[in-house]
C-alpha atoms as a PDB file:
ATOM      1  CA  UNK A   1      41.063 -51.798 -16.173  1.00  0.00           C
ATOM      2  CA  UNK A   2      39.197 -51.655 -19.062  1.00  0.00           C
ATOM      3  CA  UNK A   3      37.162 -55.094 -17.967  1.00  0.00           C
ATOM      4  CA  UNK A   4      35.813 -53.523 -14.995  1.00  0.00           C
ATOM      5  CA  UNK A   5      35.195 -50.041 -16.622  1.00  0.00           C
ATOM      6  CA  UNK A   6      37.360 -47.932 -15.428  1.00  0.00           C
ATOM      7  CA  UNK A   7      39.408 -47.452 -18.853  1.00  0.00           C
ATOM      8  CA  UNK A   8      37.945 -47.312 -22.305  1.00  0.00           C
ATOM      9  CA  UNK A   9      38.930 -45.572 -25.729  1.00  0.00           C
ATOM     10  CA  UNK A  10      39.890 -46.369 -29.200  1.00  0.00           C
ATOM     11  CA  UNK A  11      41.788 -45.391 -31.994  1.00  0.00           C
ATOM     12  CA  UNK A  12      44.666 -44.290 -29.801  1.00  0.00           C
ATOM     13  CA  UNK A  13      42.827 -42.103 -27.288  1.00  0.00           C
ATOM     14  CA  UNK A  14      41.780 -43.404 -23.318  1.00  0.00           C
ATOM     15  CA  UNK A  15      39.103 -42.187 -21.927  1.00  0.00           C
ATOM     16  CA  UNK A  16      38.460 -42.031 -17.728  1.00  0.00           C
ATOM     17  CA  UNK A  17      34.375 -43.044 -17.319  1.00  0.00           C
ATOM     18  CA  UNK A  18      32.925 -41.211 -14.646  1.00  0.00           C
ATOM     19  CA  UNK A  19      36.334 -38.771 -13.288  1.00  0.00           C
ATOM     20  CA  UNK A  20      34.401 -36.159 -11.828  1.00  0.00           C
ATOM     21  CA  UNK A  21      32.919 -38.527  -9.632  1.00  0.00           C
ATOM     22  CA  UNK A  22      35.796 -40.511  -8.426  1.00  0.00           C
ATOM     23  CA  UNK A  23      38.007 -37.884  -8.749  1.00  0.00           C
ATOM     24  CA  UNK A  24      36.177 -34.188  -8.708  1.00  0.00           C
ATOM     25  CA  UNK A  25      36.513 -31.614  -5.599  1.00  0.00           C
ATOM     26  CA  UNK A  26      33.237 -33.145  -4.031  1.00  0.00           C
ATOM     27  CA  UNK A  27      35.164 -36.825  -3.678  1.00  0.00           C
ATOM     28  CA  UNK A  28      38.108 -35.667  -2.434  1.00  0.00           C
ATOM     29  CA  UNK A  29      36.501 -33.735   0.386  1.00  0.00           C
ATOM     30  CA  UNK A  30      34.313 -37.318   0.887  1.00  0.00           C
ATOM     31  CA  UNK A  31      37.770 -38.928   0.670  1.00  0.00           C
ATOM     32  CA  UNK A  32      39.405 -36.462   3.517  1.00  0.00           C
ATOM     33  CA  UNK A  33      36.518 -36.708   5.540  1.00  0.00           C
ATOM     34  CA  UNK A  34      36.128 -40.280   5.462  1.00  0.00           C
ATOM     35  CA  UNK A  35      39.688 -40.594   6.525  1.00  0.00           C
ATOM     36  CA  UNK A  36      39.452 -38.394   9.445  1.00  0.00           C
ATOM     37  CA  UNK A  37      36.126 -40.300  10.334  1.00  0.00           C
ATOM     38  CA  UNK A  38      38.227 -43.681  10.514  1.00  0.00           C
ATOM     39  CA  UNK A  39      41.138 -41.808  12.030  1.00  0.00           C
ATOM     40  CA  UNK A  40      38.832 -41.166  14.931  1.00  0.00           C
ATOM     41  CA  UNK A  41      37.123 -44.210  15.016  1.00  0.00           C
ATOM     42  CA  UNK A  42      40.298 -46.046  15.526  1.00  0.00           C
ATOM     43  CA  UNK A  43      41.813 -43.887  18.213  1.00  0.00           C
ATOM     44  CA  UNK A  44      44.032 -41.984  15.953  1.00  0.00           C
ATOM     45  CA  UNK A  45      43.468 -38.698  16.860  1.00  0.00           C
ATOM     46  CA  UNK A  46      45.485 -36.279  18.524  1.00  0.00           C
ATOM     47  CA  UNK A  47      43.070 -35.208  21.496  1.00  0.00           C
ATOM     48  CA  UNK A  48      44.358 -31.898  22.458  1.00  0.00           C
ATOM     49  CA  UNK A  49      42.828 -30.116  19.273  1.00  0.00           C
ATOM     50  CA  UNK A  50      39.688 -31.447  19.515  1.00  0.00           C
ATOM     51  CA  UNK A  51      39.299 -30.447  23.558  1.00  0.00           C
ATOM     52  CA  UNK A  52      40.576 -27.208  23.444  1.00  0.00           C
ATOM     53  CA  UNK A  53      37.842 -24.258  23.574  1.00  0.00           C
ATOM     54  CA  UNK A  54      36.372 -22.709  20.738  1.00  0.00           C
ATOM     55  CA  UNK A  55      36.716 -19.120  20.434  1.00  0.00           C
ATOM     56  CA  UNK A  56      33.301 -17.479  21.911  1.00  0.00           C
ATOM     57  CA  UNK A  57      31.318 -15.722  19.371  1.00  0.00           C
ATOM     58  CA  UNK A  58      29.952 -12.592  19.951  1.00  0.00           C
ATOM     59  CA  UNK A  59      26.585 -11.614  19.677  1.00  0.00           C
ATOM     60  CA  UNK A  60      24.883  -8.332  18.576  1.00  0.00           C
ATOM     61  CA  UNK A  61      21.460  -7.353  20.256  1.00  0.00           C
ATOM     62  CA  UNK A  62      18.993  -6.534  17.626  1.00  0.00           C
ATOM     63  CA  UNK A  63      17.322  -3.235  18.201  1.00  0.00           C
ATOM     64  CA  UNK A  64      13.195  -3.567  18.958  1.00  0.00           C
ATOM     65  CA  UNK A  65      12.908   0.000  18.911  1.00  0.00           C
ATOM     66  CA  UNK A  66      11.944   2.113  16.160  1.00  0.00           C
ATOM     67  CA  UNK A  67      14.075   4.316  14.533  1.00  0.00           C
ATOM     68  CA  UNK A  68      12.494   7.628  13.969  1.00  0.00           C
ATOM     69  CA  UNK A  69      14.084  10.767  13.054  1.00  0.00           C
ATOM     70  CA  UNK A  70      15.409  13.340  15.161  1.00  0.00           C
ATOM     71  CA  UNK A  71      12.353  15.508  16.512  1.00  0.00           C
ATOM     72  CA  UNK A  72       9.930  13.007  14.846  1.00  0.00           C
ATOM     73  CA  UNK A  73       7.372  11.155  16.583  1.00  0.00           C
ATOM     74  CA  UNK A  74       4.904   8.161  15.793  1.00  0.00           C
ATOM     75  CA  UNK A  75       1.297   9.893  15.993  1.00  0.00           C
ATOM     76  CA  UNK A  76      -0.533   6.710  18.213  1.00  0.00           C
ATOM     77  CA  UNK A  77      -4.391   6.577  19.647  1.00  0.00           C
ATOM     78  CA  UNK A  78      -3.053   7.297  22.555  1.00  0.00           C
ATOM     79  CA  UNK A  79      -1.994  10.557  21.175  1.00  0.00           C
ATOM     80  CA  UNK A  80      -4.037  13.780  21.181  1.00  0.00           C
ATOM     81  CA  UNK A  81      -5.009  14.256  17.467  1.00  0.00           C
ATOM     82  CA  UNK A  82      -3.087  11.576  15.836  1.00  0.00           C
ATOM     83  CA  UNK A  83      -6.091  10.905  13.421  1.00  0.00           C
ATOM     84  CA  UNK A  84      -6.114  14.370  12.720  1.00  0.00           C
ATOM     85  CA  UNK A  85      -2.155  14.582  12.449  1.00  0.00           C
ATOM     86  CA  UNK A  86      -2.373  11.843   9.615  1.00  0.00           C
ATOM     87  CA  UNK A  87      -5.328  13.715   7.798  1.00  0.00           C
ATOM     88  CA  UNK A  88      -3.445  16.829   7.580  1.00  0.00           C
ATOM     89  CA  UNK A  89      -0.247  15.539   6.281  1.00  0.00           C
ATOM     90  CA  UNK A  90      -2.563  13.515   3.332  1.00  0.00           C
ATOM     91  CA  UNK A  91      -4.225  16.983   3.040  1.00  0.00           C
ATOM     92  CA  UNK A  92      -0.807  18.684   2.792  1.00  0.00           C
ATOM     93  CA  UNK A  93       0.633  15.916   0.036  1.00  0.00           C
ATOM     94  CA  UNK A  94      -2.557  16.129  -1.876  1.00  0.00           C
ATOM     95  CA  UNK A  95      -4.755  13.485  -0.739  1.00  0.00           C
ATOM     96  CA  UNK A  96      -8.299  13.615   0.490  1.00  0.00           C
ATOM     97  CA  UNK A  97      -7.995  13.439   4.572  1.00  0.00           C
ATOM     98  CA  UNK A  98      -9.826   9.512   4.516  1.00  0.00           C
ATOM     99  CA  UNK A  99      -6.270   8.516   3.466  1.00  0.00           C
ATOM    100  CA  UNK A 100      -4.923   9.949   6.372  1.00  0.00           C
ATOM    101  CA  UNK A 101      -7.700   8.206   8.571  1.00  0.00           C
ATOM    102  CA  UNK A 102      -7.389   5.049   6.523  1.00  0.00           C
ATOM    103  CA  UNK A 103      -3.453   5.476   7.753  1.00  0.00           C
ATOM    104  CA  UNK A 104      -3.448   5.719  10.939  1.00  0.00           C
ATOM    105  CA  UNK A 105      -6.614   2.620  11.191  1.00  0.00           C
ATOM    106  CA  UNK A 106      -3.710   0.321   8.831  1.00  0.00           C
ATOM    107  CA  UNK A 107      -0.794   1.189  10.824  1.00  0.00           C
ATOM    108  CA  UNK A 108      -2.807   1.382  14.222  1.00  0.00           C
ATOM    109  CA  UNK A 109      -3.982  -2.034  13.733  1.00  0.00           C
ATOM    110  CA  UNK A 110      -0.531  -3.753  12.716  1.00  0.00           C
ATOM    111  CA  UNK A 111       1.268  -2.360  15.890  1.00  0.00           C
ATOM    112  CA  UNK A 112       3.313   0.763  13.620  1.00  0.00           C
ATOM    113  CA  UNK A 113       4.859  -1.870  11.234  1.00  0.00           C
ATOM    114  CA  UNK A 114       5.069  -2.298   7.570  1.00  0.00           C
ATOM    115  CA  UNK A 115       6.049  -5.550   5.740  1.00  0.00           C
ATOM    116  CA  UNK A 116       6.935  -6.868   9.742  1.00  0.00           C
ATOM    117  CA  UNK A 117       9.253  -3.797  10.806  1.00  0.00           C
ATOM    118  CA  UNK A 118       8.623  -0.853  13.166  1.00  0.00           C
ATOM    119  CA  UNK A 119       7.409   1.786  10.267  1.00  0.00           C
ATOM    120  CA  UNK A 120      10.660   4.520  10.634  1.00  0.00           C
ATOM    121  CA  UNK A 121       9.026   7.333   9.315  1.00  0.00           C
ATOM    122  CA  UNK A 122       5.274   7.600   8.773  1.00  0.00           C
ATOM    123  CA  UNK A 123       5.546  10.742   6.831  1.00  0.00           C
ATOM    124  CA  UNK A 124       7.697   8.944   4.511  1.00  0.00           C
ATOM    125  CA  UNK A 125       5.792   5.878   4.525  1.00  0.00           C
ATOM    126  CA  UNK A 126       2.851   7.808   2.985  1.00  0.00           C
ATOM    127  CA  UNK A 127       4.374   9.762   0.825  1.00  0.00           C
ATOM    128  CA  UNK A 128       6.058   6.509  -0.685  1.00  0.00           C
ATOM    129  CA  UNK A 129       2.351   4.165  -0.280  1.00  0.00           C
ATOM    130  CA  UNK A 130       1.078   7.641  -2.663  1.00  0.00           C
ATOM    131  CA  UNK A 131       3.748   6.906  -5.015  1.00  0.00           C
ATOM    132  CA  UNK A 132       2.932   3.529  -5.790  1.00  0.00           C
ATOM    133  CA  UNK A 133      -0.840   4.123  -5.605  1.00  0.00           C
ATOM    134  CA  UNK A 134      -1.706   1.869  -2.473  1.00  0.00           C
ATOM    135  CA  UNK A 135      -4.411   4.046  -0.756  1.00  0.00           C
ATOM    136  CA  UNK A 136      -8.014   3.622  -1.011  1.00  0.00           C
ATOM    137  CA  UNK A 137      -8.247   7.088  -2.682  1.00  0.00           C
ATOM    138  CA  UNK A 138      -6.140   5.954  -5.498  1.00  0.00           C
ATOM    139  CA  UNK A 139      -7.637   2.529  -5.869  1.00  0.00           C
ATOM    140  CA  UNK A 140     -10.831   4.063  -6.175  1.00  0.00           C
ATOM    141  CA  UNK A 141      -9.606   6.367  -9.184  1.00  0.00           C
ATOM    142  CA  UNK A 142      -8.028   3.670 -10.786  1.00  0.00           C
ATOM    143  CA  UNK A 143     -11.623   1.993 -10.747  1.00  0.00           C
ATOM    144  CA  UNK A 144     -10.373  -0.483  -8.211  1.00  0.00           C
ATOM    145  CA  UNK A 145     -13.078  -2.154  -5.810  1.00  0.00           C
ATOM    146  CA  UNK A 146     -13.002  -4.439  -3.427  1.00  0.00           C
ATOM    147  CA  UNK A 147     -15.090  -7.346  -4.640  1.00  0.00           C
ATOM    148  CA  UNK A 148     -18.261  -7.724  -3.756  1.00  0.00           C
ATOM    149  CA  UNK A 149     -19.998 -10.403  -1.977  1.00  0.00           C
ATOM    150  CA  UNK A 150     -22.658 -12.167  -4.326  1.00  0.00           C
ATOM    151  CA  UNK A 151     -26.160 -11.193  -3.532  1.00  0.00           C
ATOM    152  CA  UNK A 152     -28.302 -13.522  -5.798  1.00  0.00           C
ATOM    153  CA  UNK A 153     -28.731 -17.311  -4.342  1.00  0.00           C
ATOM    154  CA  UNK A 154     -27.372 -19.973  -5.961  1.00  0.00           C
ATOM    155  CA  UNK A 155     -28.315 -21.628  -9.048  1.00  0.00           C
ATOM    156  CA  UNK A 156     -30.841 -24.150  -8.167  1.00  0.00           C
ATOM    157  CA  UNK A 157     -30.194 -27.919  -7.127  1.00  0.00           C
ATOM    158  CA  UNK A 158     -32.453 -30.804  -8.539  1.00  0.00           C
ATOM    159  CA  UNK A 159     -32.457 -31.597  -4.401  1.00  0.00           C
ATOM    160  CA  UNK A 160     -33.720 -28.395  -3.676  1.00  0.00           C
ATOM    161  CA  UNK A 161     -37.294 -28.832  -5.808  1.00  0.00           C
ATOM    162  CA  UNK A 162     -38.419 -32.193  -4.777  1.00  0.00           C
ATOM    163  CA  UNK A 163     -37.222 -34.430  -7.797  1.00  0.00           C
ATOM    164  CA  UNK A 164     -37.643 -37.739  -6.909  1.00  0.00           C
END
């Protein structure tokens, strides 16, 4: 054994090379399922288990729908004063009504979903977007800009003045 590598040692002690790999969880399962494999191949195999139905898995629907609270209702453009709606509730939690506008344009746009789900609870949603400091109000008095498009042209090109 030792002449092919499977055994080595000294000094008394034997050592296995490479056990995990011939004999380890992963190889036994290889073992097992190279068995069955030839089982099968060879015509081994008791039939009736493999013909018999599986059990049928049942499927939940997933919900589309949003999920607002009782007596709450998603303010839309379709709405009478939904703009106005959103103002007032920035107004009411201390933000300057463009917040509210800014809002409804976001959420208006993106079909009433935030980070790809139906938004639950706009109320909430603000109040939470306030918290962290996402709205254009707070941006701005954080000294946050959107960056701004270059006005100057480019540095000029040896091309560009003729140099032959």
């Amino acid at each position: 054994m030792r002449k092919v590598g499977w055994l080595s040692g000294k000094a008394g002690s034997l050592v296995f090379p490479n056990f995990e790999r011939h004999n380890g969880k992963t190889a036994k399962e290889r073992a097992m399922s190279n068995r069955r494999a030839s089982r099968f191949r060879n015509g081994n195999v008791t039939v009736a288990p493999l013909l018999k139905p599986l059990p049928e898995k049942r499927r939940e629907e997933y919900n589309t729908g949003t999920h607002t609270p009782p007596g709450a209702r998603i303010p839309t453009a379709r709405s009478s004063g939904a703009i106005e709606e959103l103002a007032a509730h920035a107004l009411g939690i201390g933000l300057p009504a463009s917040d509210g506008q800014w809002c409804h344009d976001k959420w208006e746009g993106n079909g009433w979903t935030n980070k790809g789900g139906p938004i639950k609870d706009w109320k909430a949603t603000m109040r939470s977007w306030k918290a962290q400091g996402f709205l254009p109000s707070q941006k701005a008095a954080a000294g946050h800009s959107p960056p701004k498009k270059p006005t100057a042209e480019p540095t000029s090109r040896p091309w560009d003045k003729g140099v032959q």
